[in-house]
PDB file of N, CA and C in Angstrom:
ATOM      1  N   UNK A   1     -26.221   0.701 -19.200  1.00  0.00           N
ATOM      2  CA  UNK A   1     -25.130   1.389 -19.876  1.00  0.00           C
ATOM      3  C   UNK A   1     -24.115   0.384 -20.425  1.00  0.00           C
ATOM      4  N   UNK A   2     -23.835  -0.821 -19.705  1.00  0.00           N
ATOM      5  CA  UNK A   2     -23.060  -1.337 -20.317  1.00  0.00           C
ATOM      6  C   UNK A   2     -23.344  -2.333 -21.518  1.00  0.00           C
ATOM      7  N   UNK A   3     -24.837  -2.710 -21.417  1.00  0.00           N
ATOM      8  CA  UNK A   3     -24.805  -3.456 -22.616  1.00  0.00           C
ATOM      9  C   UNK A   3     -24.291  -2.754 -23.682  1.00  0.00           C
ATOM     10  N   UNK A   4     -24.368  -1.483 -23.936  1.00  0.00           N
ATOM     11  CA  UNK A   4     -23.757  -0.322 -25.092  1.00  0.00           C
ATOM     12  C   UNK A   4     -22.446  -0.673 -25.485  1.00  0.00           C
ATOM     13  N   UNK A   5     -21.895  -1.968 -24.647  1.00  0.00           N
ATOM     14  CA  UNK A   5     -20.586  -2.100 -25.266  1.00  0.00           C
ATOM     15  C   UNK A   5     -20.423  -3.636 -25.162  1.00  0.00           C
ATOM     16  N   UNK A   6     -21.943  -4.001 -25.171  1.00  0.00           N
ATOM     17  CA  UNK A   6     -21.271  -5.611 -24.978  1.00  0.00           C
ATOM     18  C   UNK A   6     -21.677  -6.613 -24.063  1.00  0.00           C
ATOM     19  N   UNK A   7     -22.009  -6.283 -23.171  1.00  0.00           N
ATOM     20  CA  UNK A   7     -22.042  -6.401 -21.456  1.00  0.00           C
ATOM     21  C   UNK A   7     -23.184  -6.043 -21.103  1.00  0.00           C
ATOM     22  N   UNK A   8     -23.592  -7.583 -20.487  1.00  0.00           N
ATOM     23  CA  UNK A   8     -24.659  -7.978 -19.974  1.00  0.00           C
ATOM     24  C   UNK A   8     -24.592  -7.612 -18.190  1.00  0.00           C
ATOM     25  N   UNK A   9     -24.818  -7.069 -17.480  1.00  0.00           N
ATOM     26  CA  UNK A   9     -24.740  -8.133 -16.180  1.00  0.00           C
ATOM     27  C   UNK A   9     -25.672  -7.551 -14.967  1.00  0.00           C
ATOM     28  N   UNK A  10     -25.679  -9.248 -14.541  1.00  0.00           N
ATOM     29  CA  UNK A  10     -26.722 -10.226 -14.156  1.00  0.00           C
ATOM     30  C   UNK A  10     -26.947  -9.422 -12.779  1.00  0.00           C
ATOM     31  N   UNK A  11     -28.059  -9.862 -11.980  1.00  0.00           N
ATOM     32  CA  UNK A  11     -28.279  -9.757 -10.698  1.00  0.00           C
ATOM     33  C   UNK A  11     -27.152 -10.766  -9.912  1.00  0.00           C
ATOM     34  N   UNK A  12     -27.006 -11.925 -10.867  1.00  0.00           N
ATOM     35  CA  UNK A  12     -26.277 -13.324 -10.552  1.00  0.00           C
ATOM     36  C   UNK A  12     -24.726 -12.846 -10.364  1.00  0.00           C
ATOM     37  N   UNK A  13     -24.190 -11.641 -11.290  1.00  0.00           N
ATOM     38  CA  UNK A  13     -22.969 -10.983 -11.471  1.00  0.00           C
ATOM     39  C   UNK A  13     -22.444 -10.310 -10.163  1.00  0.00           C
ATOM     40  N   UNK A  14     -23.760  -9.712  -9.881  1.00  0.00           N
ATOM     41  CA  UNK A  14     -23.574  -8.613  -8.795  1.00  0.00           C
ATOM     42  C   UNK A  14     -23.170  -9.614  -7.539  1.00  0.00           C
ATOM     43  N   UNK A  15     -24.171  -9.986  -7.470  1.00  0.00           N
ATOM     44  CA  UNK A  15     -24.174 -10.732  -5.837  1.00  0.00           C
ATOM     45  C   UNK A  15     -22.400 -11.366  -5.773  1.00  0.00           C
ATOM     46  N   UNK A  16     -22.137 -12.194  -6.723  1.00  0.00           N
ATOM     47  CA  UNK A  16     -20.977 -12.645  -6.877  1.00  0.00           C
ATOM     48  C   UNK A  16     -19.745 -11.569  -6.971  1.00  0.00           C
ATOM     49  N   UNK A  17     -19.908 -10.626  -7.096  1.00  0.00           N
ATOM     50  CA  UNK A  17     -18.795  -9.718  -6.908  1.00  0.00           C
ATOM     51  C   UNK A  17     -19.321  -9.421  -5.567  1.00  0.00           C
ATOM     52  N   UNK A  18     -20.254  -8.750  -4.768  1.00  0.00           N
ATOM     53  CA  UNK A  18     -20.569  -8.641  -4.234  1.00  0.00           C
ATOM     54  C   UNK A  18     -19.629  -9.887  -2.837  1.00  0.00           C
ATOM     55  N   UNK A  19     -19.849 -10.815  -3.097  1.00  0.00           N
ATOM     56  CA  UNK A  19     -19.711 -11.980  -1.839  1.00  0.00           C
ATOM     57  C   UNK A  19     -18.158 -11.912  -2.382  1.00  0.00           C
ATOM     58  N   UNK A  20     -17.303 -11.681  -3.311  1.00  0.00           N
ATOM     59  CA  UNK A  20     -15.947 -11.355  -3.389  1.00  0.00           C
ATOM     60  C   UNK A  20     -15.009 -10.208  -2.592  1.00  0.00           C
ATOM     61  N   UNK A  21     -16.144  -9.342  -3.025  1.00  0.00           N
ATOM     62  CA  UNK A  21     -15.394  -7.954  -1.925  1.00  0.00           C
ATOM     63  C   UNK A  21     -15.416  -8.071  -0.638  1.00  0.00           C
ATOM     64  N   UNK A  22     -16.724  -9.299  -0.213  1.00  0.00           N
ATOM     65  CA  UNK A  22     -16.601  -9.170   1.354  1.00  0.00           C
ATOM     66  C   UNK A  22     -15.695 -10.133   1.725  1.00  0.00           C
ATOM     67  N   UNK A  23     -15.189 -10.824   0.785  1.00  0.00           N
ATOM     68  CA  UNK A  23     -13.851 -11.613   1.618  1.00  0.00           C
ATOM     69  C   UNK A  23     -13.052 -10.882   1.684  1.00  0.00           C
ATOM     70  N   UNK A  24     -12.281  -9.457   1.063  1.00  0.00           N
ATOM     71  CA  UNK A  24     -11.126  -8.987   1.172  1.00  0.00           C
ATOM     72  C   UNK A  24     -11.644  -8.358   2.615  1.00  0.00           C
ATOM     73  N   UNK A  25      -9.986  -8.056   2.921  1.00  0.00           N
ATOM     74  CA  UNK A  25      -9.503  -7.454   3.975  1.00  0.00           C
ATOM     75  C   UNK A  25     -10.189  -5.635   3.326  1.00  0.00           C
ATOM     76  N   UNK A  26     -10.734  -5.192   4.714  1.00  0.00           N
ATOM     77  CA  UNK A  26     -10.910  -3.558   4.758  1.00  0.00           C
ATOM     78  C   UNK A  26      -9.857  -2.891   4.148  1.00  0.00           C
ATOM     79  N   UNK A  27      -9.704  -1.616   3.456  1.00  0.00           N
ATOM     80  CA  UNK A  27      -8.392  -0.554   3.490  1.00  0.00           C
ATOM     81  C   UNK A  27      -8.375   0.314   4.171  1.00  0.00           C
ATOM     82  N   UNK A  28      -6.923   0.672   4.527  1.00  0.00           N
ATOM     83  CA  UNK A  28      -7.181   1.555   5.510  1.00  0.00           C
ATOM     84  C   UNK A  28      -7.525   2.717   5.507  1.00  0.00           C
ATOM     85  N   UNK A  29      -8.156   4.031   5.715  1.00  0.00           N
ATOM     86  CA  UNK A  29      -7.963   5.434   4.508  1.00  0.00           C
ATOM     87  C   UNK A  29      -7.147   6.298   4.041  1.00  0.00           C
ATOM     88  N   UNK A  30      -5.717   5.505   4.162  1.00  0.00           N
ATOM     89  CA  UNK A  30      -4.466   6.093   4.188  1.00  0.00           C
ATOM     90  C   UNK A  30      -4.384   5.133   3.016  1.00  0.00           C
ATOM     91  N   UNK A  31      -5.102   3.943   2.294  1.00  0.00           N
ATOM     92  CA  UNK A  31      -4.723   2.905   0.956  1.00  0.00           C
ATOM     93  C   UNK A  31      -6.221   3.651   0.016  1.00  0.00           C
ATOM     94  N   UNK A  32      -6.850   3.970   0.574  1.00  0.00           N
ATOM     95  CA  UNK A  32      -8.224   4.694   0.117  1.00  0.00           C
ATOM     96  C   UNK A  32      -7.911   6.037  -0.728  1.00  0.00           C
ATOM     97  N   UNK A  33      -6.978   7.146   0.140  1.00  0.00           N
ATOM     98  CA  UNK A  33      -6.547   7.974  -0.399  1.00  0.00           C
ATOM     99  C   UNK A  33      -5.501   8.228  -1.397  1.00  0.00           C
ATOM    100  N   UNK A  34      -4.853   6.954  -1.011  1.00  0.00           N
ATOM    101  CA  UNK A  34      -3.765   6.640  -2.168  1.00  0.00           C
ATOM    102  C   UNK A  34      -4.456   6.569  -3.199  1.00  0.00           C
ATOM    103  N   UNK A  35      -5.799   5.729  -3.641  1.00  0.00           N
ATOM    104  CA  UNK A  35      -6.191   5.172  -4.888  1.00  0.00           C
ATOM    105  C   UNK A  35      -6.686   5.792  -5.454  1.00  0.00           C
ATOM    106  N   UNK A  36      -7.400   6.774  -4.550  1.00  0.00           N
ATOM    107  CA  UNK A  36      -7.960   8.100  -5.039  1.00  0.00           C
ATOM    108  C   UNK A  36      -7.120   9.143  -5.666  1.00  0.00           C
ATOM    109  N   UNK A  37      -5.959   9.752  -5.197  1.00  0.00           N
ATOM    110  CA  UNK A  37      -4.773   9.877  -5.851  1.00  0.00           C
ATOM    111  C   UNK A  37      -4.553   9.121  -7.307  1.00  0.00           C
ATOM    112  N   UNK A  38      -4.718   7.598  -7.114  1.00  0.00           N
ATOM    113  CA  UNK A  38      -3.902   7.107  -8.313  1.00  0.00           C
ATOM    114  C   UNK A  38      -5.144   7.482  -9.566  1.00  0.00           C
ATOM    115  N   UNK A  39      -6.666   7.194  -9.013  1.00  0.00           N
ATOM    116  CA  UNK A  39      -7.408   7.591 -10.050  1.00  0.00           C
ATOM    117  C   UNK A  39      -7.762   9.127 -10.630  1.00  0.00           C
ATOM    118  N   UNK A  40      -7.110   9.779 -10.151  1.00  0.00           N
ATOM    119  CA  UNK A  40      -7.259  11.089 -10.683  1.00  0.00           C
ATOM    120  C   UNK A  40      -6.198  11.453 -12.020  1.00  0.00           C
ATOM    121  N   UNK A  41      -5.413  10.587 -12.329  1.00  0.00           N
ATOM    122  CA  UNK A  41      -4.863  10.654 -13.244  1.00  0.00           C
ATOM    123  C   UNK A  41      -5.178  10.351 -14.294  1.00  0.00           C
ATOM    124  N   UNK A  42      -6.499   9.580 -14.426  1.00  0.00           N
ATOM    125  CA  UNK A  42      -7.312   9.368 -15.453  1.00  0.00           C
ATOM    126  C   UNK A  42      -8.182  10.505 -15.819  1.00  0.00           C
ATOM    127  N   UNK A  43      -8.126  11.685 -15.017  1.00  0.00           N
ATOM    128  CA  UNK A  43      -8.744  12.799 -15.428  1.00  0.00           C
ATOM    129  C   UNK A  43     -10.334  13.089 -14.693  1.00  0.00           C
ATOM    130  N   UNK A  44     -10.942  12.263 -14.109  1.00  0.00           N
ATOM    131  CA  UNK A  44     -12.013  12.101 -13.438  1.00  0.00           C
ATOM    132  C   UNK A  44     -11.416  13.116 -11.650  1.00  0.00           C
ATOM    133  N   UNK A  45     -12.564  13.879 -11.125  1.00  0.00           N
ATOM    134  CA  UNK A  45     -12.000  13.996 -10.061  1.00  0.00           C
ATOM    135  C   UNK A  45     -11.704  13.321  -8.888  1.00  0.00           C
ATOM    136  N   UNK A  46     -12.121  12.139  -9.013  1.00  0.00           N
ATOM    137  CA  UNK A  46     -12.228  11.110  -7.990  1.00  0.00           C
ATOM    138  C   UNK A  46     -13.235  10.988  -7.006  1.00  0.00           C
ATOM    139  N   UNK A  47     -14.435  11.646  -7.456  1.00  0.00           N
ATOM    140  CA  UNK A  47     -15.713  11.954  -6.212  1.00  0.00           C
ATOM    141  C   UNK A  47     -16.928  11.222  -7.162  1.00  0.00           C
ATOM    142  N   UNK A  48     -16.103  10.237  -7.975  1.00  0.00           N
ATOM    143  CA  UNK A  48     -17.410   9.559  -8.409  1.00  0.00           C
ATOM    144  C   UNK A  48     -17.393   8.205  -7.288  1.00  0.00           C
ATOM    145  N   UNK A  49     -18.989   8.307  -7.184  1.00  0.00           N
ATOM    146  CA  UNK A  49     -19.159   7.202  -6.305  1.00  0.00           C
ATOM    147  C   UNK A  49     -18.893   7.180  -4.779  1.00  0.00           C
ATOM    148  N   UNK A  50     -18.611   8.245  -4.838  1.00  0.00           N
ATOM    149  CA  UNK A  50     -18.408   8.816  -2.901  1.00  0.00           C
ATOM    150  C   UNK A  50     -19.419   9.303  -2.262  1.00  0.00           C
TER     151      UNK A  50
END
């Protein structure tokens, strides 16, 4: 889907985001629900990817 705009990405992409997220610190589901909150303002219901 994304080459449709441009955008390639790699197995090489993934892993590397991938080994990024596991350095952050966990959220808690009280920062989880917040974001979920904040993304519903984009009009999506927020149950993508849950």
């Amino acid at each position: 889907m994304a080459d449709n705009v441009g955008y390639a990405v790699t197995d090489e992409d993934v892993e590397r985001a991938r080994r990024r997220l596991a350095q952050q610190p966990p959220i808690t589901d009280e920062q989880h629900d917040r974001n979920m909150e904040w993304l519903r303002q984009f009009g999506g219901d927020g149950a993508a990817g849950a």
